[in-house]
Protein backbone atom coordinates (compact mmCIF):
# COMPACT_ATOMS: atom_id res chain seq x y z
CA UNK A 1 68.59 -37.54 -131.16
CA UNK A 2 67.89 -35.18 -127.83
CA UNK A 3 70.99 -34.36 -125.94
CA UNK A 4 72.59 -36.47 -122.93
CA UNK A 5 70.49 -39.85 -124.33
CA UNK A 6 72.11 -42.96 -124.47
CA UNK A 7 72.50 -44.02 -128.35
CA UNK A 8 73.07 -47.89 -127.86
CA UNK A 9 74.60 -50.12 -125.94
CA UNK A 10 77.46 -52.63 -126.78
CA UNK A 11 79.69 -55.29 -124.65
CA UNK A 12 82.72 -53.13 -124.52
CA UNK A 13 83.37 -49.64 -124.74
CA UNK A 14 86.73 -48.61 -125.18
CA UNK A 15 88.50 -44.96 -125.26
CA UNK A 16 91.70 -44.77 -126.87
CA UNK A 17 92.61 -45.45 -130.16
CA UNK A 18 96.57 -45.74 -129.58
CA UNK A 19 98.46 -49.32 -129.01
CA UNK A 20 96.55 -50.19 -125.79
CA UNK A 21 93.38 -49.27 -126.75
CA UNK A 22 93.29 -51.07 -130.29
CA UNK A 23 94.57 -53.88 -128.98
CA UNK A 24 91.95 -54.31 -126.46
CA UNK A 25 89.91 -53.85 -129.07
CA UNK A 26 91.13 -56.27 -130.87
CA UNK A 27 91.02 -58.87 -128.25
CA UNK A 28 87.55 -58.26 -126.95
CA UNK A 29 86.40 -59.16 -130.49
CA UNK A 30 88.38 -62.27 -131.23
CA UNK A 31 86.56 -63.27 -127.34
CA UNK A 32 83.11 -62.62 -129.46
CA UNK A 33 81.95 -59.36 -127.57
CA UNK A 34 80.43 -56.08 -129.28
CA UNK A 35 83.05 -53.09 -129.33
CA UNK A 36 82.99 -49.56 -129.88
CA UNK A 37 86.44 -47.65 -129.80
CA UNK A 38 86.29 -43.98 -129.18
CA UNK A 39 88.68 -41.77 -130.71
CA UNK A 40 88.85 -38.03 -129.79
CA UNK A 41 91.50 -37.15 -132.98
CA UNK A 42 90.62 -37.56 -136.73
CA UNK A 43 92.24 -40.54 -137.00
CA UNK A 44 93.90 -43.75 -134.47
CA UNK A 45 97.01 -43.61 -133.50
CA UNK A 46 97.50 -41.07 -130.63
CA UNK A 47 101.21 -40.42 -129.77
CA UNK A 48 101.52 -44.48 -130.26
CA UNK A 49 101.53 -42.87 -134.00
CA UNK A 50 105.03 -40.90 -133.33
CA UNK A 51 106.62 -43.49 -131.86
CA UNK A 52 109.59 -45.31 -133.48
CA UNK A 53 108.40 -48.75 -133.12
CA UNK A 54 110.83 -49.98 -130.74
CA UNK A 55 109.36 -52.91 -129.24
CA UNK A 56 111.40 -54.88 -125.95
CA UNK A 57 111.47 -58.64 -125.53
CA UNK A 58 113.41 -60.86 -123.65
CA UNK A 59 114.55 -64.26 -125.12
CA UNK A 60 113.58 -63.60 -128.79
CA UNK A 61 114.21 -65.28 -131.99
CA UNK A 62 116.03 -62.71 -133.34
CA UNK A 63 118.35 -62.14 -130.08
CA UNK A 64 119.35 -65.59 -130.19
CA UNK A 65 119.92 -65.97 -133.69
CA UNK A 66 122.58 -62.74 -133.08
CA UNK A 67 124.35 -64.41 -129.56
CA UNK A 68 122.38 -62.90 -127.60
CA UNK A 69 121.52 -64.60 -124.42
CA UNK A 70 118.51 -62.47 -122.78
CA UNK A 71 116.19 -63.27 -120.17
CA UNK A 72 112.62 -62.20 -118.71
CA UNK A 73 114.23 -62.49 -115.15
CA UNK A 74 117.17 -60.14 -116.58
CA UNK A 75 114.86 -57.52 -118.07
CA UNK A 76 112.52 -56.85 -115.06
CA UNK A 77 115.82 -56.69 -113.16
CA UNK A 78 116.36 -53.81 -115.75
CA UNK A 79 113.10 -52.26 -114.87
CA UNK A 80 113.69 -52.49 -111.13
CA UNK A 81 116.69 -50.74 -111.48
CA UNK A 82 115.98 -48.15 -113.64
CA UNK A 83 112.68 -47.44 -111.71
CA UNK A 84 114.71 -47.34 -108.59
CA UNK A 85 112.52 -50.19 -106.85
CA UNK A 86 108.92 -48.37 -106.92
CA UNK A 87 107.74 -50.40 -109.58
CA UNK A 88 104.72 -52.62 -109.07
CA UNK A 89 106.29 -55.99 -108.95
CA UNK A 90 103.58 -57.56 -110.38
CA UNK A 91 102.96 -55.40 -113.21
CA UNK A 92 106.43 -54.91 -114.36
CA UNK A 93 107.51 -58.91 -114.17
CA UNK A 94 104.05 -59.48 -116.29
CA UNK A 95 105.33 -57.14 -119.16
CA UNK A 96 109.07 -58.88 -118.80
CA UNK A 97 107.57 -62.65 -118.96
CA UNK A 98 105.17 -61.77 -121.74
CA UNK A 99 107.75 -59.61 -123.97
CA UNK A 100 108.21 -62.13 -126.46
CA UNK A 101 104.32 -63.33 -126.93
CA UNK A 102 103.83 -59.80 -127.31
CA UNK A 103 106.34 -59.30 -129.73
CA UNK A 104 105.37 -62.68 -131.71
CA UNK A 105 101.86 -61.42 -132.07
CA UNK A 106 102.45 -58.34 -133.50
CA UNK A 107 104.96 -60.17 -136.10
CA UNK A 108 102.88 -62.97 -136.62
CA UNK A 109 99.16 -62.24 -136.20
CA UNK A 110 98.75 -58.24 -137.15
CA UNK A 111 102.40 -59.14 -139.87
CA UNK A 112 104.36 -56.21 -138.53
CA UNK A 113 107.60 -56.66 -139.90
CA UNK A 114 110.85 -56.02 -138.26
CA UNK A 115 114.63 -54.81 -138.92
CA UNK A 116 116.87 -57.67 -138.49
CA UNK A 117 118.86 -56.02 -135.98
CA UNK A 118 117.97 -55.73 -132.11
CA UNK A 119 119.22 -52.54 -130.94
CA UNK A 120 120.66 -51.91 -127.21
CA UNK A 121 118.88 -49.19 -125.66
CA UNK A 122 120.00 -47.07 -122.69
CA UNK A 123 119.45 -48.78 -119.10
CA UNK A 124 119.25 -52.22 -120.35
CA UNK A 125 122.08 -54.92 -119.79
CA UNK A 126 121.72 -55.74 -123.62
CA UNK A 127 119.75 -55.44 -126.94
CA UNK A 128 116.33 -56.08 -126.69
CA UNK A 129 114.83 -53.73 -128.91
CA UNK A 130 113.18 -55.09 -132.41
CA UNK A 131 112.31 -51.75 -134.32
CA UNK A 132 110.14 -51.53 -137.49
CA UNK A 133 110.91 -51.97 -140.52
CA UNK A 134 110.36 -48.22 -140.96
CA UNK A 135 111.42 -46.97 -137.53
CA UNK A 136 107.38 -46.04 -136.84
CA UNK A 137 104.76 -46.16 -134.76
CA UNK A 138 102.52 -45.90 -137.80
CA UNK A 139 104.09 -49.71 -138.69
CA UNK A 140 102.00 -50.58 -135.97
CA UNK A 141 98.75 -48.86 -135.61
CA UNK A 142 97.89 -48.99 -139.05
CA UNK A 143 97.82 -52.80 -138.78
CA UNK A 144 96.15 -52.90 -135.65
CA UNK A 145 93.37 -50.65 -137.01
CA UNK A 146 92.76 -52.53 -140.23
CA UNK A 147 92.71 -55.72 -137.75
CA UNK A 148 90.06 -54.42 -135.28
CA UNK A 149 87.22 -53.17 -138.17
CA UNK A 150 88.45 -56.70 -140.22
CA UNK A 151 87.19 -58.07 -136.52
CA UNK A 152 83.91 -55.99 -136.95
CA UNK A 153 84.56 -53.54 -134.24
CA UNK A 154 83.22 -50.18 -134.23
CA UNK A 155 85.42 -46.94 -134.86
CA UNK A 156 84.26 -43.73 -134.06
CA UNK A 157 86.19 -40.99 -134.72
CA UNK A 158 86.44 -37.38 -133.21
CA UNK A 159 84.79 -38.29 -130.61
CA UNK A 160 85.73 -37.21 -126.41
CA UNK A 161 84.89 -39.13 -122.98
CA UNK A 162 83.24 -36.43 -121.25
CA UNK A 163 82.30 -38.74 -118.50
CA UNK A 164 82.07 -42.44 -117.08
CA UNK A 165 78.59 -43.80 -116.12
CA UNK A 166 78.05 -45.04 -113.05
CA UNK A 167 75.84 -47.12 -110.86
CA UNK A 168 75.92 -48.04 -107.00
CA UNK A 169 76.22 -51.58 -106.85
CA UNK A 170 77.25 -52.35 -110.27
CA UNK A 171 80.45 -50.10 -110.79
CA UNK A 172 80.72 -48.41 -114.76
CA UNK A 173 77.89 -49.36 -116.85
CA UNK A 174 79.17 -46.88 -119.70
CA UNK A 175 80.34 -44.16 -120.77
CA UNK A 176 78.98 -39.86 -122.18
CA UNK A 177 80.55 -38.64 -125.12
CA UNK A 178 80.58 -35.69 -127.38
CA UNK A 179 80.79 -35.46 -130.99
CA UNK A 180 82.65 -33.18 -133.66
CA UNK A 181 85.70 -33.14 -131.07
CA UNK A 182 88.87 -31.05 -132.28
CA UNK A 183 91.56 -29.88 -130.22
CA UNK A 184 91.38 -26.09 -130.93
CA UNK A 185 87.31 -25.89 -130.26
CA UNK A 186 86.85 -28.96 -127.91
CA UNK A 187 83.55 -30.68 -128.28
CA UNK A 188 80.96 -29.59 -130.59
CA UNK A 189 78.76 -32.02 -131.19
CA UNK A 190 75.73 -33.51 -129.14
CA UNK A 191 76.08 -35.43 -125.90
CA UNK A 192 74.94 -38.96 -125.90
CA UNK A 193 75.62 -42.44 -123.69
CA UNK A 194 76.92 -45.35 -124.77
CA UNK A 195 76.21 -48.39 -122.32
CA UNK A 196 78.65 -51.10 -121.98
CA UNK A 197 77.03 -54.40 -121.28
CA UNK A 198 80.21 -56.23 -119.98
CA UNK A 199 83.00 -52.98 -119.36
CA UNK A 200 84.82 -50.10 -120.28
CA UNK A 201 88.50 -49.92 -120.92
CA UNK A 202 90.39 -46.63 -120.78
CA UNK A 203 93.54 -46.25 -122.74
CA UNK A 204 93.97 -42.72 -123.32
CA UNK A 205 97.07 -42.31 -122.96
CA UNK A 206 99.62 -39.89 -120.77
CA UNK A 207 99.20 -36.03 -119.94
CA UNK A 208 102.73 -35.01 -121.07
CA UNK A 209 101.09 -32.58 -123.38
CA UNK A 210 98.83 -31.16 -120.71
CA UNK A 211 100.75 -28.07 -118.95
CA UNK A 212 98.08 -27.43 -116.31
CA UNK A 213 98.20 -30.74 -115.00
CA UNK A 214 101.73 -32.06 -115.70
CA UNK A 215 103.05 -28.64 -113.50
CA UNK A 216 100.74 -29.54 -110.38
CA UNK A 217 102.76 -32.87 -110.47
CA UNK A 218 106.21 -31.11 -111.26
CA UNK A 219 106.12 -26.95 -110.89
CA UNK A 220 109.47 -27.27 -113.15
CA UNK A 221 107.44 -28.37 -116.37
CA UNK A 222 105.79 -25.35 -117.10
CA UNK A 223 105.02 -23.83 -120.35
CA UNK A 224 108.97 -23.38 -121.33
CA UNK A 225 109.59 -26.85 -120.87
CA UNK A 226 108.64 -28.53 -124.59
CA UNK A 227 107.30 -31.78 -125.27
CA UNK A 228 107.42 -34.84 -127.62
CA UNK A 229 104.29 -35.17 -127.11
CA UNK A 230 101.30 -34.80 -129.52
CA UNK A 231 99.12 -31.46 -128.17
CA UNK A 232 96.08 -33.88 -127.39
CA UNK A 233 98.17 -36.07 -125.10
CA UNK A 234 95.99 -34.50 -122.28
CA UNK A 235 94.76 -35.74 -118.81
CA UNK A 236 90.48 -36.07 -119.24
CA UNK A 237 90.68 -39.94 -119.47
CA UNK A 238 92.72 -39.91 -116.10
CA UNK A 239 90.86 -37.41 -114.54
CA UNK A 240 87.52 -39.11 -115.09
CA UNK A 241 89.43 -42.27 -113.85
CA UNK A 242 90.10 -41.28 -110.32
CA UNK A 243 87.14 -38.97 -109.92
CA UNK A 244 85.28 -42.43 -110.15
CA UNK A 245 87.94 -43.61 -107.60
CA UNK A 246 91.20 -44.69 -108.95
CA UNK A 247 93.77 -44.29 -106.51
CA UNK A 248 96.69 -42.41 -108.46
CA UNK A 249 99.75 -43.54 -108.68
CA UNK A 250 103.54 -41.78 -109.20
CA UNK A 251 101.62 -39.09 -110.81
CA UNK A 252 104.73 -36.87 -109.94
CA UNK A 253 106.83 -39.42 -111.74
CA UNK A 254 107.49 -37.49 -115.22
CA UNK A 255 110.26 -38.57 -117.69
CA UNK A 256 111.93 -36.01 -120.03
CA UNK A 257 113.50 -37.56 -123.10
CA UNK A 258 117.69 -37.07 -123.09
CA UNK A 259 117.81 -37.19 -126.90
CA UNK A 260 116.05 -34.33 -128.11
CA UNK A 261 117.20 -31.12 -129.58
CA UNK A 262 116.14 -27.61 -128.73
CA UNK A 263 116.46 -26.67 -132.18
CA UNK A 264 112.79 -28.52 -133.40
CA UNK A 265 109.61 -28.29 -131.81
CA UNK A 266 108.23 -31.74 -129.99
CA UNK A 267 109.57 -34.95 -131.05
CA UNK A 268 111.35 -33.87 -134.20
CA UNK A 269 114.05 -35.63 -136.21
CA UNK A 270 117.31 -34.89 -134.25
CA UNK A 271 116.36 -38.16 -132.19
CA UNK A 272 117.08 -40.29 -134.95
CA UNK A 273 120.74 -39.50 -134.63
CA UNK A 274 121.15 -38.68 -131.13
CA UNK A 275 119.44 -42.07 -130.13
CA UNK A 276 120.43 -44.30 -132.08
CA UNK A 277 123.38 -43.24 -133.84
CA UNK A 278 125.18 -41.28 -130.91
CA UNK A 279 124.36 -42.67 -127.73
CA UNK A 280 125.35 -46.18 -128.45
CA UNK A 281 128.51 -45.60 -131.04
CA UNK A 282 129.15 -41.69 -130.31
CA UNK A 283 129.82 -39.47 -127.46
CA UNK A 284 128.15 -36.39 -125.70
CA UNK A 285 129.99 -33.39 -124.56
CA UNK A 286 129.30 -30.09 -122.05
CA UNK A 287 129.42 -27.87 -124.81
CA UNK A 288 131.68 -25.40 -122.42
CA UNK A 289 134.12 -28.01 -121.53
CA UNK A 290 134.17 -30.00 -124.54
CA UNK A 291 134.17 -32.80 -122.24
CA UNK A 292 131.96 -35.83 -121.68
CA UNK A 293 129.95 -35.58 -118.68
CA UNK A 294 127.56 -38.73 -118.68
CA UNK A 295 127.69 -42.77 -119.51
CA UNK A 296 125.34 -41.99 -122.87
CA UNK A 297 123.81 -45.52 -122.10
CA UNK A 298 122.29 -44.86 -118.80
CA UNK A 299 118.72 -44.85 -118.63
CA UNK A 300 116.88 -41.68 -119.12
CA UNK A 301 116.42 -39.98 -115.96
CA UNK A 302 120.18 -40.04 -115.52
CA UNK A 303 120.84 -38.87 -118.63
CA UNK A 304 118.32 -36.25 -119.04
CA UNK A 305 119.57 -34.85 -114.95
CA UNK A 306 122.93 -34.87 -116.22
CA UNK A 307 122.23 -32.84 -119.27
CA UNK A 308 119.95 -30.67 -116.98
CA UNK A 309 123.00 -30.00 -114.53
CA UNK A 310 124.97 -28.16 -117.39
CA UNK A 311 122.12 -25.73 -117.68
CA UNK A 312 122.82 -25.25 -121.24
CA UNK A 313 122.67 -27.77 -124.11
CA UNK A 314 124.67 -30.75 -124.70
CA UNK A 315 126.52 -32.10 -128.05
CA UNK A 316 125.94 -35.24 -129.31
CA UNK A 317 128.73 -37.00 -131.64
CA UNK A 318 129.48 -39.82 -134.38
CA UNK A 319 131.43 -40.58 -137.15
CA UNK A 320 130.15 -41.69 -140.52
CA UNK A 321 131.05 -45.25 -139.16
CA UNK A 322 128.14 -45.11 -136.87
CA UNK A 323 126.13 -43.47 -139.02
CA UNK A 324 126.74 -46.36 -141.54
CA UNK A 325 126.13 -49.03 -138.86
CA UNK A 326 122.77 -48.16 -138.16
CA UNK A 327 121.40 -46.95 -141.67
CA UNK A 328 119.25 -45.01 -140.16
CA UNK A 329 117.82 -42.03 -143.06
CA UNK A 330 119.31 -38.52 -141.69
CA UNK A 331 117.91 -36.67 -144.71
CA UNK A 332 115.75 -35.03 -142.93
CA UNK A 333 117.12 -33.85 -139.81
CA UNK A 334 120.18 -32.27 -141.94
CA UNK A 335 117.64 -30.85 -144.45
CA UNK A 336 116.28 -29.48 -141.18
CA UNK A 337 119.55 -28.16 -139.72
CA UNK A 338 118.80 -30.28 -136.61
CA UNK A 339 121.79 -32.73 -137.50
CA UNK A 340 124.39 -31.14 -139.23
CA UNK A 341 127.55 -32.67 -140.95
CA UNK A 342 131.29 -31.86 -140.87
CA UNK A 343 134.64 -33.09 -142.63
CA UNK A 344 136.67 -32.74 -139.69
CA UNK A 345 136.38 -32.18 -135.87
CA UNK A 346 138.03 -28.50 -136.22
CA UNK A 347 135.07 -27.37 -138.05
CA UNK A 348 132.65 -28.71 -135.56
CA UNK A 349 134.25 -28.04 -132.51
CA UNK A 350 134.08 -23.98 -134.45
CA UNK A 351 130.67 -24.29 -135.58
CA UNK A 352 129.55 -25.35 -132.44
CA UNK A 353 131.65 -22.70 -130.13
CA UNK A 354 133.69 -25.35 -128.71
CA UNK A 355 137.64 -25.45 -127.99
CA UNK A 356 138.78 -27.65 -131.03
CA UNK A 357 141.41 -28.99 -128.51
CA UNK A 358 138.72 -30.05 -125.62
CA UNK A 359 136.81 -31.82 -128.14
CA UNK A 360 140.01 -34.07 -130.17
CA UNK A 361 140.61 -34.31 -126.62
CA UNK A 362 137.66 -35.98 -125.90
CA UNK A 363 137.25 -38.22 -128.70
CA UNK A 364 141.02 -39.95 -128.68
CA UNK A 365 140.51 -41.00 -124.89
CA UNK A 366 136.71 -42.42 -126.26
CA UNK A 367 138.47 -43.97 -128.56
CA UNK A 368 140.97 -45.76 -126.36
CA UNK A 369 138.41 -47.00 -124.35
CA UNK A 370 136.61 -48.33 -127.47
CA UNK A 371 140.43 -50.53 -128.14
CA UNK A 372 140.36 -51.44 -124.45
CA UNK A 373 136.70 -52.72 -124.64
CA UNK A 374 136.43 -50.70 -121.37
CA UNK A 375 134.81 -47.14 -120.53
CA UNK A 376 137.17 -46.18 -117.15
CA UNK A 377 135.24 -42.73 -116.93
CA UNK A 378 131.89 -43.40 -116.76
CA UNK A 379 131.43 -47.46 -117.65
CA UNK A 380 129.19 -47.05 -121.04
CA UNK A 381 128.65 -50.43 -122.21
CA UNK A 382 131.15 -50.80 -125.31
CA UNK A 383 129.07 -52.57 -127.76
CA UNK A 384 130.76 -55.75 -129.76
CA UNK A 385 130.51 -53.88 -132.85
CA UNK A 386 131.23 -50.14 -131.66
CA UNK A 387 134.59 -48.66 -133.38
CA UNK A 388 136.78 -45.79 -132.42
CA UNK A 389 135.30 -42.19 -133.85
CA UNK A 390 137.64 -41.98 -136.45
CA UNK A 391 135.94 -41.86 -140.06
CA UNK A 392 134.92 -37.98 -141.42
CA UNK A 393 132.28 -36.64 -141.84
CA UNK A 394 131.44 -36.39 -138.63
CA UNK A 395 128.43 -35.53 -137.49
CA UNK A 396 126.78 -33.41 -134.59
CA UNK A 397 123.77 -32.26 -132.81
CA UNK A 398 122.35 -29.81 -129.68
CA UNK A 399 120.67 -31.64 -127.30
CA UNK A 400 118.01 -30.67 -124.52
CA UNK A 401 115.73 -32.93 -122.79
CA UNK A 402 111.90 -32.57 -122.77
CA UNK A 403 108.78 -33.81 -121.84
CA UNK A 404 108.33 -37.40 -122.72
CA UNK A 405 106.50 -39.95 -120.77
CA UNK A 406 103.93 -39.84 -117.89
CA UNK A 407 105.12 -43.07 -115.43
CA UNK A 408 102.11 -42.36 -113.31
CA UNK A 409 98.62 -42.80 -113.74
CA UNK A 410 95.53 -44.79 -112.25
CA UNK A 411 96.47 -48.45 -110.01
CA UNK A 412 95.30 -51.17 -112.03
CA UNK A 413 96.16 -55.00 -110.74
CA UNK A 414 98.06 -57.25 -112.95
CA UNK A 415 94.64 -57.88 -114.76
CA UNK A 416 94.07 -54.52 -116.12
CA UNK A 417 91.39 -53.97 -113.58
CA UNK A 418 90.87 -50.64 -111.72
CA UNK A 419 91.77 -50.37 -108.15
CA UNK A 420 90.42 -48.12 -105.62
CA UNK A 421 92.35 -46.20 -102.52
CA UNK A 422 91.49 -48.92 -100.61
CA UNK A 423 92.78 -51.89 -103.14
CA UNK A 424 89.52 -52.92 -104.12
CA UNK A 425 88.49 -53.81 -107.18
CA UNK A 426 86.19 -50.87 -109.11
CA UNK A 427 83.85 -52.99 -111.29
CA UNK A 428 83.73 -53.16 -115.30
CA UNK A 429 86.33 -50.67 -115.45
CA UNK A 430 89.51 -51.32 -116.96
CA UNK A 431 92.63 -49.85 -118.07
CA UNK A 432 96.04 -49.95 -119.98
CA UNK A 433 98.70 -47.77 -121.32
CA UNK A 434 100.22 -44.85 -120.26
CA UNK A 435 96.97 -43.61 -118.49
CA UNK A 436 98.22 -46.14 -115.73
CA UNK A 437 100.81 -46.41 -113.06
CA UNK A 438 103.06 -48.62 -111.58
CA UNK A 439 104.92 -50.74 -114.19
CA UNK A 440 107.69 -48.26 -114.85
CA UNK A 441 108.72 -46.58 -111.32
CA UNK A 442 110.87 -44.05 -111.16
CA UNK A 443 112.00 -44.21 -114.91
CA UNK A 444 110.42 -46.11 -117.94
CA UNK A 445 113.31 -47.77 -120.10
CA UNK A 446 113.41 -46.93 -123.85
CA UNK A 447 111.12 -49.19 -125.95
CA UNK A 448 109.33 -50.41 -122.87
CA UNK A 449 105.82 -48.97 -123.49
CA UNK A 450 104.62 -50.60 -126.96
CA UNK A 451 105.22 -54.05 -125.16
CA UNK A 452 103.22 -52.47 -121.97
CA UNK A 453 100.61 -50.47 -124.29
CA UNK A 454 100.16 -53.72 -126.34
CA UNK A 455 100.31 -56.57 -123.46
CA UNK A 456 98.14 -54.68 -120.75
CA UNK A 457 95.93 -53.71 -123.60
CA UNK A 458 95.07 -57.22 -124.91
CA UNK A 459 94.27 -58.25 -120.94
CA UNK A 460 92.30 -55.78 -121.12
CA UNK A 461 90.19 -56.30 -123.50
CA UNK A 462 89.73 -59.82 -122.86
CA UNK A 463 89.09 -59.31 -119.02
CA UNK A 464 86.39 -56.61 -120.08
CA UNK A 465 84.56 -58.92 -122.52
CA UNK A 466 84.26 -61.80 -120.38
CA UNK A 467 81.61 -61.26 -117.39
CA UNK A 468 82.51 -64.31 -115.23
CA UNK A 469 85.97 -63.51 -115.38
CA UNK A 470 85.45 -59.22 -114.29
CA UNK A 471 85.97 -60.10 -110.23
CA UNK A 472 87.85 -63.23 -110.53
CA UNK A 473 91.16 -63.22 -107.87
């Protein structure tokens, strides 16, 4: 095969193998088109892979079945707030109505199972979040990737986008790629088109892991600002997007993640405690004042401001009572030293550098407020089954926020098709995920992207496999 000549051509071409792109994928199949999925990595999955399968839906099964009485109308109120108002209606009420379809099909049609309890995440009036069975992304994708080659589709593997294909009058027509891709010598390989008959979908994903380009947005998230991110969570898929016209969207718009520790590298394991553990059932504290400082339910960008404020690390706090309640495996972050465990708040507060007073301080007026059902300081969200911080060992971690989630990306319509600067449609070109814009604002709320990444990406694919339907209103 020469260089820069076009291999074959199939229906849909589709670059991304995370939760958006598989599941268009997936549903460009089951509508009988031709797919090949391009994957830059070794292997699907994409930061969707480090994720800890927390899905949102409003009105489930499993919420009513615990009392509780959620509502699509009541979650993309949740999403308006939290993304201050600059979220695309349209886009955002889409993922809130379709929450529980989306949720249903990856239960019922890919047979992802799910905890039995629905978790309450920061920003959101109440639990909504079904996790995994294992508290992973990997619950997911694997699933999804078994289901799209079951389906017939095409994966190929360590392979990059180095360009879209265009033609005047007729919008994308496909896409050049290179082979042999790795992240530490780029592409390799030869050059060769693929033509897509019917469209192209781009789900690659957010640029959190891309310094160069997340710093233009944001000059404060340089190189000393870490990330959760995977290191080839990088910008080429939106790049190519609005070279060929996109019109950009809240690219500027960059969440940092409240519930990491500066004592791991990217995502890590303290998260599994500070999350889930702390920030519903526990407390954080300026580690100065040994006071609290922040309602550790508010959504992210208030948290992760307030933490930023003390310009030096927080400390996040629980009792083995919390710890209990959410059986959640700590092993490793307290093999790792990220999470570390105490029999009494004296030798914390010590280990930790903080006044042992501030701290005992701290927790008895929490723990009023947990007996009064109220929060006077800073109105957390007392949860039904929350109990005072009482029950040694108790247990502790740093935390520091970092680089976690791109809100902006390229304008697509509540279709998944591309717009244009000028709000037209750009033809055969399609996207989902977190390459896109406007569904989040300001601020995504926790567990809000796999029910994005999974509902855009199924219109998606269905929209790009179906000709007639590519400039329908």
């Amino acid at each position: 095969m020469n260089n820069d000549q076009s291999l074959y051509s199939v229906d849909v071409v589709v670059i991304g193998g995370g939760f958006a792109g598989l599941a268009a994928g997936i549903e460009a199949r089951l509508a009988g088109a031709s797919v090949l999925l391009v994957e830059k990595m070794a292997r699907p999955g994409g930061n969707s892979i480090i994720s800890d399968g927390g899905m949102n839906a409003a009105g489930s099964s499993m919420q009513q079945t615990q009392g509780i009485n959620d509502s699509p109308d009541l979650m993309y109120q949740d999403m308006l707030k939290a993304g201050q108002g600059l979220n695309n209606p349209s886009l955002a009420r889409a993922v809130a109505e379709n929450s529980v379809e989306t949720l249903e099909w990856t239960r019922d049609f890919l047979g992802v199972k799910f905890k039995v309890r629905v978790d309450h995440f920061g920003g959101h009036s109440l639990a909504r979040t079904h996790i995994t069975q294992r508290a992973s992304g990997v619950d997911i994708i694997k699933p999804l990737a078994a289901k799209f080659q079951e389906l017939g589709g095409k994966l190929r593997l360590k392979t990059q986008m180095r360009q879209l294909i265009t033609k005047p009058n007729e919008g994308v027509i496909g896409v050049k790629l290179q082979s042999d891709f790795s992240l530490k010598k780029g592409g390799q390989g030869e050059t060769y088109r693929v033509l897509a008959d019917r469209g192209v979908v781009v789900a690659t994903g957010g640029f959190g892991a891309d310094v160069d380009f997340r710093s233009v947005q944001d000059p404060r998230l340089g190189e000393k600002v870490d990330t959760t991110n995977k290191p080839s969570a990088t910008a080429e898929g939106l790049k190519a997007l609005l070279k060929n016209g996109a019109a950009p969207v809240h690219l500027s718009h960059i969440q940092l993640g409240p519930w990491c520790s500066p004592d791991e590298r990217y995502y890590g394991a303290a998260p599994s405690f500070i999350c889930y553990v702390s920030q519903p059932y526990g407390i954080w504290l300026n580690m100065i004042t040994g006071s609290r400082f922040v309602n550790e339910l508010s959504d992210r960008a208030v948290r992760a401001n307030a933490i930023l404020a003390l310009e030096k690390p927080a400390l996040a706090l629980a009792d083995q009572t919390a710890v209990d309640k959410v059986g959640w495996d700590l092993s490793k972050a307290l093999a790792k030293g990220v999470v570390r465990r105490f029999d009494s708040l004296a030798k914390l507060a010590d280990h930790y550098g903080v006044n042992r007073s501030a701290i005992e301080k701290s927790v008895s007026r929490y723990n009023e407020f947990q007996k009064q059902r109220q929060d006077s300081d800073f109105a957390k969200p007392i949860l039904a089954d929350s109990r005072p911080i009482a029950v040694p060992p108790f247990y502790a971690a740093r935390i520091w926020p970092k680089v976690h989630y791109t809100m902006g990306g390229a304008r697509i319509d509540a279709k998944a098709r591309v717009l244009d600067l000028d709000g037209q449609l750009i033809p055969k070109l399609f996207a989902a995920g977190e390459v896109t814009g406007g569904v989040h604002g300001a601020c995504r709320l926790g567990s809000n992207a796999i029910t994005e990444c999974l509902y855009f990406g199924r219109v998606a694919g269905r929209m790009a496999s179906t000709l007639s339907k590519i400039n329908a209103v």
